[in-house]
N, C-alpha and C. Protein backbone atom coordinates (compact mmCIF):
# COMPACT_ATOMS: atom_id res chain seq x y z
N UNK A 1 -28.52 335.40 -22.30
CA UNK A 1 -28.34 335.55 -20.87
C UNK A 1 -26.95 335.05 -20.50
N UNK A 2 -26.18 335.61 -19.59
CA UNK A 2 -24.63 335.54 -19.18
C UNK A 2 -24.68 334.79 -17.98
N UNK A 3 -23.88 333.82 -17.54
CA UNK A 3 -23.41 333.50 -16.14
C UNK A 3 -24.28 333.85 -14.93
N UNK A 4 -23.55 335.61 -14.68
CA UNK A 4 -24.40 336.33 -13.50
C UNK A 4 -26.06 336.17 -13.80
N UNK A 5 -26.44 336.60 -15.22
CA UNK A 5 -27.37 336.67 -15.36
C UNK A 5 -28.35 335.54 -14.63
N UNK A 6 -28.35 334.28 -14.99
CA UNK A 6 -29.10 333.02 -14.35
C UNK A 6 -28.62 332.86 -13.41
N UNK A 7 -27.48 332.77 -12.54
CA UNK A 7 -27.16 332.40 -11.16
C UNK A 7 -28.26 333.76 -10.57
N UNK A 8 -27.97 335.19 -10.95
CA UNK A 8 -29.29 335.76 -10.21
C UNK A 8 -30.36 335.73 -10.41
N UNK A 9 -31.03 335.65 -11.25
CA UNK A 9 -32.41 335.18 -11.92
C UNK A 9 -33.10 333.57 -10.75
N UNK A 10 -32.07 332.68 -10.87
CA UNK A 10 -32.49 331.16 -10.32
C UNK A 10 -32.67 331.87 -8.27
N UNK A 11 -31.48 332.49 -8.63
CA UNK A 11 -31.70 333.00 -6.53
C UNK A 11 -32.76 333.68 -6.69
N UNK A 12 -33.18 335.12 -7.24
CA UNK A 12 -34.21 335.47 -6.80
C UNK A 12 -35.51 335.19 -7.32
N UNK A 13 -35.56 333.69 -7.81
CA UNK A 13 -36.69 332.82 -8.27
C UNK A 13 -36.78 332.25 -6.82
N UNK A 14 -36.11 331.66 -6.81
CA UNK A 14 -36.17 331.07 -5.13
C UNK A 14 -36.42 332.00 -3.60
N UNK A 15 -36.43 333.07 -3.73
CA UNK A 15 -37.00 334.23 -2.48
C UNK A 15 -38.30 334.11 -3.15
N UNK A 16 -38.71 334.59 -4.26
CA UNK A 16 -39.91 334.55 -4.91
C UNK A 16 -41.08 333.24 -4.64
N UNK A 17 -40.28 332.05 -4.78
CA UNK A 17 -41.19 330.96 -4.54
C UNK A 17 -41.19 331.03 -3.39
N UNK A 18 -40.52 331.15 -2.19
CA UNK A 18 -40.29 330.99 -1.02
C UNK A 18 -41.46 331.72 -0.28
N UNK A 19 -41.64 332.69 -1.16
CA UNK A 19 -42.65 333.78 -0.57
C UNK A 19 -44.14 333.92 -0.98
N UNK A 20 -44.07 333.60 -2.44
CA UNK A 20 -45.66 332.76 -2.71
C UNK A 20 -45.98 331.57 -1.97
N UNK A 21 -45.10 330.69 -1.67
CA UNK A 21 -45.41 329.83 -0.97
C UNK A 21 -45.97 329.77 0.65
N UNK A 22 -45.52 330.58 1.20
CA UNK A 22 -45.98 331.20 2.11
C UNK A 22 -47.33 331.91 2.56
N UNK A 23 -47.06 332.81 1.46
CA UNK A 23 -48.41 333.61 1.39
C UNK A 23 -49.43 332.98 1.08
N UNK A 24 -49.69 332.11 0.07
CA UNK A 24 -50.61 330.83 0.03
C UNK A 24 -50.75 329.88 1.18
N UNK A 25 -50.05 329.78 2.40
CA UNK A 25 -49.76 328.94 3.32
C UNK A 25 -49.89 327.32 2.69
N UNK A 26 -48.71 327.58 1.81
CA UNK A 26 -48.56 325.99 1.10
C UNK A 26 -47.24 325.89 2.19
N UNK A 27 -46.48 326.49 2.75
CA UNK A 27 -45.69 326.32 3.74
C UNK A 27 -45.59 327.27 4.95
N UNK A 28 -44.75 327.06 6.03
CA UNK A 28 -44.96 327.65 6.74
C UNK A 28 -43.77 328.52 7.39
N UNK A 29 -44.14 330.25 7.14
CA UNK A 29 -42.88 331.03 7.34
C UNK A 29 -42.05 330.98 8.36
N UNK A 30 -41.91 330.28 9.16
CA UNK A 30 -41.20 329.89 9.70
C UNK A 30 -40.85 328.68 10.02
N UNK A 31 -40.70 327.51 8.43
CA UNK A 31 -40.64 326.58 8.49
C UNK A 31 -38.96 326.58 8.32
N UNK A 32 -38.50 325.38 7.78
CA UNK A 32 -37.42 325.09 7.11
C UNK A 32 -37.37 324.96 6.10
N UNK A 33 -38.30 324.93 5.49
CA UNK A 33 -37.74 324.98 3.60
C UNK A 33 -38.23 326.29 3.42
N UNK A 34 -38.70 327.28 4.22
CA UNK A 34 -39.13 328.41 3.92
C UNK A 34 -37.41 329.09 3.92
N UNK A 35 -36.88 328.71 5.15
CA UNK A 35 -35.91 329.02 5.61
C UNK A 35 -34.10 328.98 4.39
N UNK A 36 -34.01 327.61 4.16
CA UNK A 36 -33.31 327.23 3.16
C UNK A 36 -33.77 327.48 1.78
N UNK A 37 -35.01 327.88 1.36
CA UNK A 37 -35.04 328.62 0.04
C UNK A 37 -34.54 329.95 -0.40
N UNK A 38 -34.83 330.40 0.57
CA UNK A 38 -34.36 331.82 1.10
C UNK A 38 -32.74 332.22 1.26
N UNK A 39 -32.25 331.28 1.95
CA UNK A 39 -30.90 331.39 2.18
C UNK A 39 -29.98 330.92 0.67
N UNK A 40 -30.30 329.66 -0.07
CA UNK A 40 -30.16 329.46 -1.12
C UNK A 40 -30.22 330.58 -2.30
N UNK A 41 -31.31 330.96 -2.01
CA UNK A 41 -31.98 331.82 -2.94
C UNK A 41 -31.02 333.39 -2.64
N UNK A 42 -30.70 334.00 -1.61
CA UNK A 42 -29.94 334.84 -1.18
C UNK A 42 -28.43 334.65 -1.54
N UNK A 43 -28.30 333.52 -1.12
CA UNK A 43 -26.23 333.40 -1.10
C UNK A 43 -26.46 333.40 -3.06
N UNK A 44 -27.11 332.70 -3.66
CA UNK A 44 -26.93 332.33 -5.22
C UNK A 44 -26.99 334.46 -5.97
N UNK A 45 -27.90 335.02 -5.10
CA UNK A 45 -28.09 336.46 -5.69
C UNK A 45 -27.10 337.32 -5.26
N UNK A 46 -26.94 336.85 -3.57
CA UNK A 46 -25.48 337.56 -3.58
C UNK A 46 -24.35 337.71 -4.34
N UNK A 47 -24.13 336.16 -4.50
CA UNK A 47 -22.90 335.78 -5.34
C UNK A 47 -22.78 336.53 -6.94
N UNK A 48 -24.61 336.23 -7.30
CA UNK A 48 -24.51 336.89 -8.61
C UNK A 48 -24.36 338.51 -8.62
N UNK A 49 -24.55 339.20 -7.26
CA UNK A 49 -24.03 340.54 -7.22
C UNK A 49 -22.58 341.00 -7.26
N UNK A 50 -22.32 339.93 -6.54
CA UNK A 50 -20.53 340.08 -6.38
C UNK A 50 -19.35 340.11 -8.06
N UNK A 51 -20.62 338.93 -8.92
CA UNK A 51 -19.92 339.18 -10.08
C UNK A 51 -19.99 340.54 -10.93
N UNK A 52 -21.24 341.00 -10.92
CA UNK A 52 -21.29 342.64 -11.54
C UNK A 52 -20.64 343.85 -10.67
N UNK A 53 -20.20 343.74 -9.32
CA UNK A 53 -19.59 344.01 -8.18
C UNK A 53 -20.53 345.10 -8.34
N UNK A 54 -22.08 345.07 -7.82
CA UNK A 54 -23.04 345.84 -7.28
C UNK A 54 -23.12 345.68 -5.93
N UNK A 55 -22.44 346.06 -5.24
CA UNK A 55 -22.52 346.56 -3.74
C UNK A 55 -23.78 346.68 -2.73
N UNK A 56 -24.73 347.69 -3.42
CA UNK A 56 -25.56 347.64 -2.41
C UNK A 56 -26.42 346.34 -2.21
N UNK A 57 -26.42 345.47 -3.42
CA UNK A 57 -26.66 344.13 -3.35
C UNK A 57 -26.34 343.03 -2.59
N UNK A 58 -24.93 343.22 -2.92
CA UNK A 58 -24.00 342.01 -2.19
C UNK A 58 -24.03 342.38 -0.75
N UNK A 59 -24.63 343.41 0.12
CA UNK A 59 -24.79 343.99 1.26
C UNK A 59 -25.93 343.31 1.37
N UNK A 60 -27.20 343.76 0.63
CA UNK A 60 -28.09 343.58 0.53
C UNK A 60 -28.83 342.14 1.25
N UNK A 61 -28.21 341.21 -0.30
CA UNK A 61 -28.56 339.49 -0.50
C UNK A 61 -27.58 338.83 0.86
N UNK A 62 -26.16 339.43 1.48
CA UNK A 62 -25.43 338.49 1.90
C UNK A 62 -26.08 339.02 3.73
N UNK A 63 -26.77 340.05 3.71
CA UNK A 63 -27.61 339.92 5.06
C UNK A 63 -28.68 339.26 5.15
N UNK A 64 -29.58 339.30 3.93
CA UNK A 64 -30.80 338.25 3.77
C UNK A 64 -30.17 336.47 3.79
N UNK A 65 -29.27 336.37 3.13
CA UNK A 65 -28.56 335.12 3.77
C UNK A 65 -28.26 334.74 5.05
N UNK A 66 -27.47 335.59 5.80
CA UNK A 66 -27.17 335.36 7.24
C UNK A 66 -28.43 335.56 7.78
N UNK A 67 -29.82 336.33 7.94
CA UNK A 67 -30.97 336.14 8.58
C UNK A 67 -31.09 334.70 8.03
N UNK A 68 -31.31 334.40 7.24
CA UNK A 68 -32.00 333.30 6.62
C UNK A 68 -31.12 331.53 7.43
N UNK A 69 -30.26 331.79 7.53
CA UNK A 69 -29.78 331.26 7.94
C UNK A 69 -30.09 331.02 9.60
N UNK A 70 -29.43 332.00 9.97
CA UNK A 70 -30.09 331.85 11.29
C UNK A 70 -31.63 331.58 12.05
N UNK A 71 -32.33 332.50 10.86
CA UNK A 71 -33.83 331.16 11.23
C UNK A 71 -33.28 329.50 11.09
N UNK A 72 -33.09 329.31 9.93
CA UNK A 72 -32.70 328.11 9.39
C UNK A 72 -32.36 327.17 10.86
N UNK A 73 -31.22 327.75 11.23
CA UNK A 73 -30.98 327.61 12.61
C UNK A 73 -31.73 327.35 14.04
N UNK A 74 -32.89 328.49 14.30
CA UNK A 74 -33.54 328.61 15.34
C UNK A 74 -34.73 327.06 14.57
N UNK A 75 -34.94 327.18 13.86
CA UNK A 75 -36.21 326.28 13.22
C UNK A 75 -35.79 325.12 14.03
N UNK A 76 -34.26 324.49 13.78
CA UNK A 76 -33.80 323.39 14.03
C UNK A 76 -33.74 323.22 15.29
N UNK A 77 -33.61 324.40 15.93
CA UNK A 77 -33.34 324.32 17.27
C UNK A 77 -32.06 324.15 17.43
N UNK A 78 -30.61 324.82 17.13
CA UNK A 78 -29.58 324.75 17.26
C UNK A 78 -29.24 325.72 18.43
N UNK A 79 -28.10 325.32 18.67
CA UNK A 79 -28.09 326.66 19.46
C UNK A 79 -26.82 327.43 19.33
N UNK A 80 -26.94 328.25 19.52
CA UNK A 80 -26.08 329.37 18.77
C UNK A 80 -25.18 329.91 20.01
N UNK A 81 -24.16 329.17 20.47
CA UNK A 81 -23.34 329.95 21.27
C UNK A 81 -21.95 329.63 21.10
């Protein structure tokens, strides 16, 4: 296994847990670690798209990041202006 290989593998392990976890309601989807697994888990798959420079990916993972984020955000109650 190469570089890209585990940096994307570990991100989309982390959407994966993020989302069993959920679905089990061992957390809650619109928690904050639901939130930051996700975003983690996104920017790490993005990034690993950017190295094979697969496009519809890095489109893909780096919008599931910015949602993810911005829950991340609303969870906290930030405010966004």
């Amino acid at each position: 296994m190469v570089y890209n290989d585990i940096i994307g593998t570990i991100g989309v392990g982390l959407i994966l847990v993020a989302f069993f976890l959920s679905t089990e309601k061992f957390i809650q989807n619109d928690g904050k670690l639901y939130f930051v697994l996700n975003a983690v888990g996104a920017g790490l798959a993005c990034y690993a798209s950017l190295l094979i420079d697969y496009w519809p990916f890095v489109i893909l993972e780096g919008t599931w990041f910015l949602v993810s984020v911005y829950g991340l955000m609303k969870a906290m109650k930030i405010k966004m202006t």
